[in-house]
N, C-alpha and C. Protein backbone atom coordinates (compact mmCIF):
# COMPACT_ATOMS: atom_id res chain seq x y z
N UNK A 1 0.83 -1.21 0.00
CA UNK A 1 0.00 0.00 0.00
C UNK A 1 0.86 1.26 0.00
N UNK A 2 1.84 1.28 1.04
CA UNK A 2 2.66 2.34 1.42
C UNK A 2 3.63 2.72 -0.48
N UNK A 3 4.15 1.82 -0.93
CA UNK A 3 4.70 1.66 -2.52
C UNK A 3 3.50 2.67 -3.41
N UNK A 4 2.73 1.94 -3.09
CA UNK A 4 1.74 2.70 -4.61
C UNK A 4 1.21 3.77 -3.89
N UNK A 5 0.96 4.38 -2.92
CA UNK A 5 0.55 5.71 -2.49
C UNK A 5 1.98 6.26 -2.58
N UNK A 6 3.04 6.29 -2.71
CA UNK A 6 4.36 6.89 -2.28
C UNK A 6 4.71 6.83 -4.16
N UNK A 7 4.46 5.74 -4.91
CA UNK A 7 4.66 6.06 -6.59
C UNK A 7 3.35 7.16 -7.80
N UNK A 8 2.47 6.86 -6.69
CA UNK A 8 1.34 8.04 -7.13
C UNK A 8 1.78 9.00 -6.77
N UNK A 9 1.91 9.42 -5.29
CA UNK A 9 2.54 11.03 -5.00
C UNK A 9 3.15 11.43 -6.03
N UNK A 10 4.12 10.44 -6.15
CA UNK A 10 5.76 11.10 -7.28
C UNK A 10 5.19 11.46 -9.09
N UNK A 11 4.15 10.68 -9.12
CA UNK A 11 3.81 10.32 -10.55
C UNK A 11 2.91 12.04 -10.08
N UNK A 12 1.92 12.75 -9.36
CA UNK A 12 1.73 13.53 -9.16
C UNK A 12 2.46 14.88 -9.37
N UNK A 13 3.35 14.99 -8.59
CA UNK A 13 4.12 15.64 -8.10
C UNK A 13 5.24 16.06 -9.55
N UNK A 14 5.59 14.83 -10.34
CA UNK A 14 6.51 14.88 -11.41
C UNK A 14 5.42 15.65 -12.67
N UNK A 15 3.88 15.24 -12.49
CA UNK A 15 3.16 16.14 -13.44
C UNK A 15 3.32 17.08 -13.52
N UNK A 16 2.89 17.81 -12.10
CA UNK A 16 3.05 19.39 -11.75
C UNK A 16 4.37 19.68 -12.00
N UNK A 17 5.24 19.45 -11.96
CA UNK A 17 6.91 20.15 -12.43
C UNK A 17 6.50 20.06 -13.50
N UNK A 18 6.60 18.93 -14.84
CA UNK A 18 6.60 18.67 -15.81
C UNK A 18 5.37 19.54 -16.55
N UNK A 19 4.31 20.05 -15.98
CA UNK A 19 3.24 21.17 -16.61
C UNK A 19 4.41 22.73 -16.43
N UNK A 20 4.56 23.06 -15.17
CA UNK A 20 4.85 24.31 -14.64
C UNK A 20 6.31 24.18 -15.75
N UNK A 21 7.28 23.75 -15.70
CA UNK A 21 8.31 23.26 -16.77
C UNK A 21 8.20 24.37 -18.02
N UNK A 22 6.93 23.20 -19.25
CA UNK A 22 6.62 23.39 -20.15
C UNK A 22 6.12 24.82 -20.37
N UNK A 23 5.26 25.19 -19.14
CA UNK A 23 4.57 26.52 -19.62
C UNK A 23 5.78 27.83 -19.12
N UNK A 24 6.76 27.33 -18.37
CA UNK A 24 8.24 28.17 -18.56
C UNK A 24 8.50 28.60 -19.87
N UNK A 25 8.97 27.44 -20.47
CA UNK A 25 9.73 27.68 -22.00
C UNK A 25 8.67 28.20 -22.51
N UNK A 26 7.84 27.62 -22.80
CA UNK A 26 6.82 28.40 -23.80
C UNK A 26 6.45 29.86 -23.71
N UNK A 27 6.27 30.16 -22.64
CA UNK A 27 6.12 31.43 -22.13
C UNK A 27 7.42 32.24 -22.47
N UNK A 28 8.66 31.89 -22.11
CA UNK A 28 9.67 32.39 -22.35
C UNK A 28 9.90 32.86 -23.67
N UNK A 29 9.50 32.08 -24.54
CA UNK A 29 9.81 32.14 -26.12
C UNK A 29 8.77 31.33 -27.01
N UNK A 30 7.74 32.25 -26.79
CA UNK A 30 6.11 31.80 -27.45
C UNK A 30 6.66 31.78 -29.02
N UNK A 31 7.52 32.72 -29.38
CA UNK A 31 7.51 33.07 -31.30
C UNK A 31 8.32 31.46 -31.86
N UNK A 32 9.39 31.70 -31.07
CA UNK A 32 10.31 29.86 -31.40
C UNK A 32 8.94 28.70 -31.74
N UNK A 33 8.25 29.01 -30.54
CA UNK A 33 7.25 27.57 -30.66
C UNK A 33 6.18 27.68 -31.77
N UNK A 34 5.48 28.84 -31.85
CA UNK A 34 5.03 29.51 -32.86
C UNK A 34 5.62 29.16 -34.69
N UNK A 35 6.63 29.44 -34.71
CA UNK A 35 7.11 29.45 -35.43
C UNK A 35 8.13 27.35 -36.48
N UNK A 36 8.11 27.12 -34.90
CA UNK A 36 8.33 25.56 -34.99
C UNK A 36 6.99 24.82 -35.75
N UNK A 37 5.87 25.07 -34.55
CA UNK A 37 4.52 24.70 -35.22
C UNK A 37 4.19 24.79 -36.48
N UNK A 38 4.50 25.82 -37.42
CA UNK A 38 3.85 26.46 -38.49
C UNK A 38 4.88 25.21 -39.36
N UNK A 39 5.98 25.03 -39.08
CA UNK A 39 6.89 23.72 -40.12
C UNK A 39 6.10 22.94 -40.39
N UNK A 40 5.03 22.37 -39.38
CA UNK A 40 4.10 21.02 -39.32
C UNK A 40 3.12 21.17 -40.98
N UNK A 41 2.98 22.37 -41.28
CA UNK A 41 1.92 22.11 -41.94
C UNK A 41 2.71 23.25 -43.15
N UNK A 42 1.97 22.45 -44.43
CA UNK A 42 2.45 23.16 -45.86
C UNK A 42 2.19 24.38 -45.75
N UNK A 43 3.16 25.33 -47.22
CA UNK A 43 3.47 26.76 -47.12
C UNK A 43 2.15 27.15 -47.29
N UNK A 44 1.13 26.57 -48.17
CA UNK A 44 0.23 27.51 -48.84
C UNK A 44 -0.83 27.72 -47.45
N UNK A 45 -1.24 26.62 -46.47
CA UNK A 45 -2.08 27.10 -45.05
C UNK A 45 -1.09 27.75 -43.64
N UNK A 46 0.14 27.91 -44.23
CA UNK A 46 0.86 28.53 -43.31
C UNK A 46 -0.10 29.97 -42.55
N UNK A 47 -0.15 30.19 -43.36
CA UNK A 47 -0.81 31.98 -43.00
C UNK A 47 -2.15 31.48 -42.22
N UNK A 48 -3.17 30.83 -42.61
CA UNK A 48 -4.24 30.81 -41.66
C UNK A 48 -3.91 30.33 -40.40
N UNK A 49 -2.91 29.06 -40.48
CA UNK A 49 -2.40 28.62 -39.19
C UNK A 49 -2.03 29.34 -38.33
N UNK A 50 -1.27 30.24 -38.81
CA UNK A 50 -0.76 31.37 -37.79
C UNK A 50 -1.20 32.44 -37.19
N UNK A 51 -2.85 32.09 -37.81
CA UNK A 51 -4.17 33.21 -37.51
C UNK A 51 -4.32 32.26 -36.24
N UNK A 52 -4.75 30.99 -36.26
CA UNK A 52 -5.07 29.76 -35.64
C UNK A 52 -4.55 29.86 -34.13
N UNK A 53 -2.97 30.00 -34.68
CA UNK A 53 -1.97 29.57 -33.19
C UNK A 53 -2.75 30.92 -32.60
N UNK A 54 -2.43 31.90 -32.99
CA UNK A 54 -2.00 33.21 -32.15
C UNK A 54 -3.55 33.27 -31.77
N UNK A 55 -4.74 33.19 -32.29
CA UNK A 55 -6.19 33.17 -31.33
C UNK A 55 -5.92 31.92 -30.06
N UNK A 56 -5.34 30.68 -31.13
CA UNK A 56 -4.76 29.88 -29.44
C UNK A 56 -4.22 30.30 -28.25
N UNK A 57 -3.11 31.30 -28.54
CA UNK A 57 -2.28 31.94 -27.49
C UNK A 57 -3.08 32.74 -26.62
N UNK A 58 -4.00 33.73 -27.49
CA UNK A 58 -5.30 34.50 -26.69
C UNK A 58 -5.87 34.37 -25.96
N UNK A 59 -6.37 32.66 -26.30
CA UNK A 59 -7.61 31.96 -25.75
C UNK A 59 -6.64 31.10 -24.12
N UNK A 60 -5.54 30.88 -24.76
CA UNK A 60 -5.00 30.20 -23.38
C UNK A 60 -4.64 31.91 -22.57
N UNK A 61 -4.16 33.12 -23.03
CA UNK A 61 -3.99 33.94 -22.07
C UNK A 61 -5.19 34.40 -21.25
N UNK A 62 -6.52 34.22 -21.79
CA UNK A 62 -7.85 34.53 -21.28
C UNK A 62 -7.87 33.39 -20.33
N UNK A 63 -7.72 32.52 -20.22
CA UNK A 63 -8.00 31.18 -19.72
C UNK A 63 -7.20 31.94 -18.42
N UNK A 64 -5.57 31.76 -18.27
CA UNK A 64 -4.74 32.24 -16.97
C UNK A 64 -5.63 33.11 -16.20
N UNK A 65 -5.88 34.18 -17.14
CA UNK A 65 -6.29 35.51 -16.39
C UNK A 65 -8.13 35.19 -15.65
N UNK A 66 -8.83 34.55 -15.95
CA UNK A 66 -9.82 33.98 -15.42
C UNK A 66 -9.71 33.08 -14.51
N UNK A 67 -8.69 32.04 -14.55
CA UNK A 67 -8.30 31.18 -13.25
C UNK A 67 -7.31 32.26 -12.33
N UNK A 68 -6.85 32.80 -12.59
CA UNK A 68 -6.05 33.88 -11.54
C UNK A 68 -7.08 34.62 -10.84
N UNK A 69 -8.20 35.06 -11.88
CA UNK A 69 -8.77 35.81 -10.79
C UNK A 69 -9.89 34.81 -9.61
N UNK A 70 -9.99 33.69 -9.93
CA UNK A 70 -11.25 32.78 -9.65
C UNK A 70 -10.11 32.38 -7.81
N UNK A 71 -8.39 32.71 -8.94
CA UNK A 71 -7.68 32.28 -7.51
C UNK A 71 -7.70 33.52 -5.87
N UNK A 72 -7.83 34.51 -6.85
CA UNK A 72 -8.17 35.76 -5.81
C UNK A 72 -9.37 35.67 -5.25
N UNK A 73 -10.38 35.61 -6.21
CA UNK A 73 -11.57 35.49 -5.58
C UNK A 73 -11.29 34.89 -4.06
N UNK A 74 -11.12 33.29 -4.15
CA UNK A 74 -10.72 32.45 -3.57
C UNK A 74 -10.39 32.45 -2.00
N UNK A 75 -8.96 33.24 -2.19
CA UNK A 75 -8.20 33.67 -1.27
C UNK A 75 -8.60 34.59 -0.63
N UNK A 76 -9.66 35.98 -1.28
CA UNK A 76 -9.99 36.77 -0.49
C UNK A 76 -11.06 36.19 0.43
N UNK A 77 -11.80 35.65 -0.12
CA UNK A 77 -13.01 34.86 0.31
C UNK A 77 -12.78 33.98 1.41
N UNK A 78 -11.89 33.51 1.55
CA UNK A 78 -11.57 32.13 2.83
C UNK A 78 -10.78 33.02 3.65
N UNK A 79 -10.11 34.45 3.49
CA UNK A 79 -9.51 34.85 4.71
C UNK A 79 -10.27 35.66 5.26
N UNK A 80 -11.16 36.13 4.66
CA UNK A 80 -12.62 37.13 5.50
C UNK A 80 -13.41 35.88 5.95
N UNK A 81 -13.53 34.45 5.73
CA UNK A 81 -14.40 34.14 6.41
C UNK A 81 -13.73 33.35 7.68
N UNK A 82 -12.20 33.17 7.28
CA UNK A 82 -11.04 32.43 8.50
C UNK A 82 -11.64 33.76 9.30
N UNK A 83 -11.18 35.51 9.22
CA UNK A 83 -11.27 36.26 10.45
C UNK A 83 -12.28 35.96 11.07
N UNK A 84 -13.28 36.22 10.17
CA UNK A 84 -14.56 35.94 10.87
C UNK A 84 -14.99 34.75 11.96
N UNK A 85 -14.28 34.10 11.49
CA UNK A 85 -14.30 32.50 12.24
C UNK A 85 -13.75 32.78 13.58
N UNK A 86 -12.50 33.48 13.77
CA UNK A 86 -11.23 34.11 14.31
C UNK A 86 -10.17 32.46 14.57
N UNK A 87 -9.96 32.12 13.27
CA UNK A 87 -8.57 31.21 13.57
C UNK A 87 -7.83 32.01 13.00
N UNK A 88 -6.47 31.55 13.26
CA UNK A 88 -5.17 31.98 13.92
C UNK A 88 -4.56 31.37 12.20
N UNK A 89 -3.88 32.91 11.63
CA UNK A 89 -3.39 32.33 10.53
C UNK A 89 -4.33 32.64 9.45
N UNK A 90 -5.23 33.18 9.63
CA UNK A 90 -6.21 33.36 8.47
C UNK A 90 -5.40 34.09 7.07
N UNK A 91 -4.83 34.99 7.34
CA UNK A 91 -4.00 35.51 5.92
C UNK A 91 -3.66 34.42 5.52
N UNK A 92 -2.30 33.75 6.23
CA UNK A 92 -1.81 32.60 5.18
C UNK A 92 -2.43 31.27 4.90
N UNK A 93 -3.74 31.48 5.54
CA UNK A 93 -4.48 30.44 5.19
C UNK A 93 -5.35 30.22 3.87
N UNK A 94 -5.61 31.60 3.86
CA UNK A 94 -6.50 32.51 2.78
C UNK A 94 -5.51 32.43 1.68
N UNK A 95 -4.46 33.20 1.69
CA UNK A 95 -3.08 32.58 0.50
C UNK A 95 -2.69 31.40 0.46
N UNK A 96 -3.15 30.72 1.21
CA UNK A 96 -2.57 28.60 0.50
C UNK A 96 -3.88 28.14 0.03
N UNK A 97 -5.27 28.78 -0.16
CA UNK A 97 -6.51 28.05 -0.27
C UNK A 97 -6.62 28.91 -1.87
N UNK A 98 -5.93 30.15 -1.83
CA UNK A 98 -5.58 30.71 -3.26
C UNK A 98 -4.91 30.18 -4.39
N UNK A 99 -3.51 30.00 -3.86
CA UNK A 99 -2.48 28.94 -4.99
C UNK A 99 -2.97 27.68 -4.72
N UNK A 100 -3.25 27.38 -4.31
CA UNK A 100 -3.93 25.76 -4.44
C UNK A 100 -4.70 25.75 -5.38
N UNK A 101 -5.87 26.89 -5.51
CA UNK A 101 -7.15 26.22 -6.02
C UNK A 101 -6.55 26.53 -7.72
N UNK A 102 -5.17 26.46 -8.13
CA UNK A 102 -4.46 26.38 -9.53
C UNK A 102 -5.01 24.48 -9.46
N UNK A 103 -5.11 24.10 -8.67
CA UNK A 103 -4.72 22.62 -8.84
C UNK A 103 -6.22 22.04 -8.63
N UNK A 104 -6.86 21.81 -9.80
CA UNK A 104 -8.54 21.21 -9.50
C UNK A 104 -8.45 20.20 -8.96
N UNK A 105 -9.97 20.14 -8.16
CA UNK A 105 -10.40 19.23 -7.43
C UNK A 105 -9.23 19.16 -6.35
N UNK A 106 -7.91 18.70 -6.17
CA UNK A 106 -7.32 18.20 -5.33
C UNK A 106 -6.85 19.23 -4.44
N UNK A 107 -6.37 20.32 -5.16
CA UNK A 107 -6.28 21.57 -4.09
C UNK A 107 -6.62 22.14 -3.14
N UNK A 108 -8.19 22.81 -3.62
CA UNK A 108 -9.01 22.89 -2.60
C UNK A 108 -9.27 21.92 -1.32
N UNK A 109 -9.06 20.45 -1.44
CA UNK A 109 -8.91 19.81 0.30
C UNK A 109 -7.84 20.19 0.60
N UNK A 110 -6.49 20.06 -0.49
CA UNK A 110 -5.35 19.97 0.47
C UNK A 110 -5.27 21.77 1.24
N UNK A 111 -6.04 22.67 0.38
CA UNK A 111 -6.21 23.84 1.72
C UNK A 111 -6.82 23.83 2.47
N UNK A 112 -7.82 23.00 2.56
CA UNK A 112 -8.39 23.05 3.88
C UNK A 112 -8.12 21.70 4.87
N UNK A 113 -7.18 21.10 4.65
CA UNK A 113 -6.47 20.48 5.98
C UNK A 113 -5.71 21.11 7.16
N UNK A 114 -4.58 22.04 6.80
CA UNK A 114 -4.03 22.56 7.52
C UNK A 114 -5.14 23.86 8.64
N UNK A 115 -6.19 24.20 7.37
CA UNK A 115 -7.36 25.45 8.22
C UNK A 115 -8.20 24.82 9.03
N UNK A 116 -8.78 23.53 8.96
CA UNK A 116 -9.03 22.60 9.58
C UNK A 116 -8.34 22.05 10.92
N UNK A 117 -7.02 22.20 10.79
CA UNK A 117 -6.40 21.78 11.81
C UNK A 117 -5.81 22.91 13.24
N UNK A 118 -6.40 23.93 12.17
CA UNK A 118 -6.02 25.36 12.88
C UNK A 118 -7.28 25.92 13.75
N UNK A 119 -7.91 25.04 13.43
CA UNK A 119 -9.82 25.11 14.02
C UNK A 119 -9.59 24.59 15.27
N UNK A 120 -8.95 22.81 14.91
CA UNK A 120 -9.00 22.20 16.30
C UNK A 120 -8.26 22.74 17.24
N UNK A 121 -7.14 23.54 17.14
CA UNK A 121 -6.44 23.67 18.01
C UNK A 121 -7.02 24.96 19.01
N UNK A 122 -8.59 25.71 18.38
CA UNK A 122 -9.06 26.26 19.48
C UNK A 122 -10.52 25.27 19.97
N UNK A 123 -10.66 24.56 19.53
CA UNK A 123 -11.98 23.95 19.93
C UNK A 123 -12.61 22.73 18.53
N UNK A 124 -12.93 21.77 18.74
CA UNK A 124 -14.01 20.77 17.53
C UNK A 124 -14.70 21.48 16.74
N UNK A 125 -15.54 22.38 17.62
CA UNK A 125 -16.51 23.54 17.31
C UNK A 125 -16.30 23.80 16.05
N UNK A 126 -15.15 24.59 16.67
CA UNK A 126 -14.52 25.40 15.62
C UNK A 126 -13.79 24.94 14.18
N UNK A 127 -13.25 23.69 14.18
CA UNK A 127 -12.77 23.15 13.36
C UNK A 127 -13.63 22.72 12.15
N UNK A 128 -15.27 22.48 12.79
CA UNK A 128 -16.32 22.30 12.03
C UNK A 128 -17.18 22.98 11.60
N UNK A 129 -17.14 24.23 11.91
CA UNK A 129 -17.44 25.67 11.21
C UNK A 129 -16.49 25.92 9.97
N UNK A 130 -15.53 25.75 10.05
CA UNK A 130 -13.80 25.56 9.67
C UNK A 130 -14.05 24.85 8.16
N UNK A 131 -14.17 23.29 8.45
CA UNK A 131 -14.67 22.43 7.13
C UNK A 131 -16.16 22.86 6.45
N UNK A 132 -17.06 23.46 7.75
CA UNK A 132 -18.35 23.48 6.81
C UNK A 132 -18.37 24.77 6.09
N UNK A 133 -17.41 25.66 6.03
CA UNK A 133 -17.14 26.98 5.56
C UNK A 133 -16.23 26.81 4.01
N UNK A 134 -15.21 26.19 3.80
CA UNK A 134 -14.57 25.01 2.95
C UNK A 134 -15.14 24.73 2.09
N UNK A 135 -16.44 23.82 2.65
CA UNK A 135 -17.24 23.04 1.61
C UNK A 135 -18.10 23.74 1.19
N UNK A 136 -18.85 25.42 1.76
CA UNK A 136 -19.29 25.79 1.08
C UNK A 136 -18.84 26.49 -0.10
N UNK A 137 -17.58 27.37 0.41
CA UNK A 137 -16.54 28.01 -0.55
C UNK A 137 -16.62 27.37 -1.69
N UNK A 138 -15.83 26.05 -1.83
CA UNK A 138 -15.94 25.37 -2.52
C UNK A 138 -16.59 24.68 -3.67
N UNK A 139 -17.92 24.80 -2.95
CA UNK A 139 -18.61 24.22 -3.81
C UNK A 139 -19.57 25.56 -4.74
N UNK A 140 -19.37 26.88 -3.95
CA UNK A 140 -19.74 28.00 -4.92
C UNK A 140 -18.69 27.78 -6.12
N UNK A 141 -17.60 28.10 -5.37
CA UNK A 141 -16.56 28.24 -6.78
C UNK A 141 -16.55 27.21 -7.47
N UNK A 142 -16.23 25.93 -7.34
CA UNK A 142 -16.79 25.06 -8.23
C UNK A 142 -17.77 24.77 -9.38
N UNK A 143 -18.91 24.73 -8.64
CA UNK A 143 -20.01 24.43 -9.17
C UNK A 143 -20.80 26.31 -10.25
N UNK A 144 -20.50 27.46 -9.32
CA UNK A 144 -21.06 28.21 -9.98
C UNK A 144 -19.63 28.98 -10.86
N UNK A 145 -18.81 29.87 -9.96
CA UNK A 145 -18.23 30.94 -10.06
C UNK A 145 -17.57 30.69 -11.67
N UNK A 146 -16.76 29.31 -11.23
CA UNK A 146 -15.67 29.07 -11.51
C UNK A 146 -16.17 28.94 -13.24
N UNK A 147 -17.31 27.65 -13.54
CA UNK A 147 -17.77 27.37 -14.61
C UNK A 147 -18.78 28.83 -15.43
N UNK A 148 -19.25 29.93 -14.16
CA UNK A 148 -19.21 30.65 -14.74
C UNK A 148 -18.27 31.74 -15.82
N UNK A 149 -17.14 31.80 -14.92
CA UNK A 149 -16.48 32.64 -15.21
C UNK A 149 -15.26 31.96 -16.65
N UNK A 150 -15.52 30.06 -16.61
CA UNK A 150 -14.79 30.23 -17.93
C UNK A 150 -16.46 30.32 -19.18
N UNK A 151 -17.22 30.46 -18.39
CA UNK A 151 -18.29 30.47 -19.81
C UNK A 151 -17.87 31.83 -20.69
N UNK A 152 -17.51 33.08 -19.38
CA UNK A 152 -17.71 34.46 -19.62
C UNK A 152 -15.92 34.84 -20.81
N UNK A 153 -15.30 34.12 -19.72
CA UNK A 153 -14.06 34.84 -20.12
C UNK A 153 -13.41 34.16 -21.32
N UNK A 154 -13.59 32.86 -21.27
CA UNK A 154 -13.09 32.04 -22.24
C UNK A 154 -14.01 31.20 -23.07
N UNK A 155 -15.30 31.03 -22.90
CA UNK A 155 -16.55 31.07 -23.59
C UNK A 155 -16.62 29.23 -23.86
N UNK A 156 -16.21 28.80 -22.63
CA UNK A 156 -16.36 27.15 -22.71
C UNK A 156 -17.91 26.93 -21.61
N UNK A 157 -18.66 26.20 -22.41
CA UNK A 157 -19.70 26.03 -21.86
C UNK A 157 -19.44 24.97 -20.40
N UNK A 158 -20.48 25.34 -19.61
CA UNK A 158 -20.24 24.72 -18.18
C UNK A 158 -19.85 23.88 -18.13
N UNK A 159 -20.75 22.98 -18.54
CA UNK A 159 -21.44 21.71 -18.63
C UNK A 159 -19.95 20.83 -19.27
N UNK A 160 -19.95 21.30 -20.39
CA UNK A 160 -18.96 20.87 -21.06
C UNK A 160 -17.50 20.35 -20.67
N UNK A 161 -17.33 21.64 -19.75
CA UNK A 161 -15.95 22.09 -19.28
C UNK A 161 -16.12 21.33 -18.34
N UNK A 162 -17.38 20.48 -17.59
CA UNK A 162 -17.33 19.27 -16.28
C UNK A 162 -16.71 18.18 -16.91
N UNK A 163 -17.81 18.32 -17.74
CA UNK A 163 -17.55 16.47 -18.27
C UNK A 163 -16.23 16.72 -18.96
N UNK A 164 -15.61 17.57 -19.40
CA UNK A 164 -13.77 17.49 -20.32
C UNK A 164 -13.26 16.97 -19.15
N UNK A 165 -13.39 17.62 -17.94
CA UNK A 165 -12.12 17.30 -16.80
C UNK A 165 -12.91 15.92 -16.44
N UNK A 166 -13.81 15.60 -16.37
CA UNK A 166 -14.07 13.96 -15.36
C UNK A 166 -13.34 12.91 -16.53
N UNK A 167 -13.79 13.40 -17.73
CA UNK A 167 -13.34 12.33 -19.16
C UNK A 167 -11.45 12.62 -18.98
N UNK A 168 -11.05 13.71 -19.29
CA UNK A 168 -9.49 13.39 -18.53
C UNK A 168 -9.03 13.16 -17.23
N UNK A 169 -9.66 12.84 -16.55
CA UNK A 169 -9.47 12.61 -15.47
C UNK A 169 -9.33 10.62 -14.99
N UNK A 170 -9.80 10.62 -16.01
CA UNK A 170 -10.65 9.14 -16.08
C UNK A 170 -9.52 8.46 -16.98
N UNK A 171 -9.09 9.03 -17.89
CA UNK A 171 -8.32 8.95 -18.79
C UNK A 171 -6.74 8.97 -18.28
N UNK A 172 -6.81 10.07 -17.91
CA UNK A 172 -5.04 10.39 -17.85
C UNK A 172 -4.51 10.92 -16.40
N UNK A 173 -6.02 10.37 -15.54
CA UNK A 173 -5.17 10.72 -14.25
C UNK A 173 -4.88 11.85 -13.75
N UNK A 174 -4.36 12.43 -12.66
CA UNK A 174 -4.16 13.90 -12.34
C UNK A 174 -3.62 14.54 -12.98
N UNK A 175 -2.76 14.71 -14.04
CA UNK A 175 -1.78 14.98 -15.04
C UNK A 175 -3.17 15.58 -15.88
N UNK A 176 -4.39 14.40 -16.33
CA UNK A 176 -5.34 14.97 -17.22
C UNK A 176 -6.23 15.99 -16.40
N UNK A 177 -6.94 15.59 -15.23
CA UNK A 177 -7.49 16.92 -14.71
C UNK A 177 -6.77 18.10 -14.70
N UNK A 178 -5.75 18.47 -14.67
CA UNK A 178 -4.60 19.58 -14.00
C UNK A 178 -4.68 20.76 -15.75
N UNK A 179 -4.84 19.61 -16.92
CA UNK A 179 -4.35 20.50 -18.11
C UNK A 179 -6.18 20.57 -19.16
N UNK A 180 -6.66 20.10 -18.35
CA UNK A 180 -7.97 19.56 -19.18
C UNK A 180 -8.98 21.27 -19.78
N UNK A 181 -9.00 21.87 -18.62
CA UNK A 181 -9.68 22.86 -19.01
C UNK A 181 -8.36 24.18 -20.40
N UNK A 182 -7.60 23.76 -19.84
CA UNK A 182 -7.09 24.74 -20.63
C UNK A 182 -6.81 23.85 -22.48
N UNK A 183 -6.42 22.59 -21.82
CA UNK A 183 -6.13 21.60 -23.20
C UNK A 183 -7.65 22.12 -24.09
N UNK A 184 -9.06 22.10 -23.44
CA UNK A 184 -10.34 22.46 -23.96
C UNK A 184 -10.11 23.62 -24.59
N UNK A 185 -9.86 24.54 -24.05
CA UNK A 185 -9.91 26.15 -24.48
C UNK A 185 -9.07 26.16 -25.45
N UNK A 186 -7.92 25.72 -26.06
CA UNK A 186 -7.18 25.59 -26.38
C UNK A 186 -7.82 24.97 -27.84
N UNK A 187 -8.62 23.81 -28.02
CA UNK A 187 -8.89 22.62 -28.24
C UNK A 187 -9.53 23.68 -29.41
N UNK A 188 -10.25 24.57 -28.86
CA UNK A 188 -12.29 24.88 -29.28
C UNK A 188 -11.89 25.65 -30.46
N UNK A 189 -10.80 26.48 -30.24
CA UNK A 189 -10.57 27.45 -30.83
C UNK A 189 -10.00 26.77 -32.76
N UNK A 190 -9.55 25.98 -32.59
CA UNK A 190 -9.02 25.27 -34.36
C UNK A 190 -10.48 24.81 -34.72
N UNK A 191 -11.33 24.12 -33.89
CA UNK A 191 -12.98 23.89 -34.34
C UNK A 191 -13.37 24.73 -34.85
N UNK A 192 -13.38 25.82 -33.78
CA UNK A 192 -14.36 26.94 -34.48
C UNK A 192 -13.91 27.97 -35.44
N UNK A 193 -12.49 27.55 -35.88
CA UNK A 193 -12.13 28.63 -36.83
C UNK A 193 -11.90 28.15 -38.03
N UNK A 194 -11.58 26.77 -37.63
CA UNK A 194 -11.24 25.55 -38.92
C UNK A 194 -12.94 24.72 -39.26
């Protein structure tokens, strides 16, 4: 048991480098990759392709800037309701329930373990105000904010954008949930222009 929970972590863990990695270089030198891409395909659709990539690049920069803000949202939201609560740590609790929620589905618990644990240490009570505050957060941003806000910003339907991540998820494991919504956004854009 201890083997395959300890080769999943790593197989985890080696995704997230291996995503954060890739979107280094690329970011670093979008025109190189840009420009690599366009080799793939003959001279005479060169030019539309390169209409293609660069609405791609758009559509993934809309994508960041909508999960960045869904991550503020986030963070502001769980440290006004940590004060409110009054546990100990609420800022940096509120900032780890922020950068986390980069990481679907799995994030959001792993921030609320440590806020959870920051509950018990004034009372049960409290720890369970703590989780039931969590799960509501959560399940707004989830279920509404979040699928709203890629309908708005990046124009992937809700619904859609569920079932992409459960179908990679199902498929390719945390590696596929982690890239699924953006792999989509990404995806929609050669459909609808091609």
């Amino acid at each position: 048991y201890l083997f395959r929970f300890l080769s999943s972590t790593l197989a985890v863990l080696t995704g997230i480098v291996l995503v954060v990695f890739i979107a280094v270089y690329v970011g670093a030198a979008p025109d190189l990759y840009h420009r690599g891409l366009l080799h793939l395909f003959p001279h005479q659709v060169r030019g539309r392709m390169s209409e293609v990539l660069s609405a791609t690049a758009t559509m993934l920069r809309r994508w960041l800037i909508t999960h960045l803000i869904g991550m503020v949202t986030v963070c502001v939201v769980t440290t006004i309701t940590l004060m409110v609560l009054g546990v100990d740590g609420a800022f940096a609790l509120g900032f780890l329930a922020g950068l986390l929620e980069f990481i679907p589905t799995v994030g959001p618990l792993l921030s609320a373990v440590p806020a959870i644990a920051m509950g018990f240490l004034d009372s049960p009570e409290k720890a369970l105000y703590v989780a039931l505050a969590y799960l509501v957060i959560q399940f707004l941003e989830s279920n509404l904010m979040m699928p709203l806000l890629m309908h708005e910003g990046v124009d992937i339907p809700p619904v859609l954008s569920i079932v992409f991540q459960a179908l990679m998820a199902l498929l390719f494991g945390f590696l596929g949930l982690l890239v699924a919504v953006p792999l989509l956004a990404a995806g929609m854009v050669p459909i609808k222009m091609l």
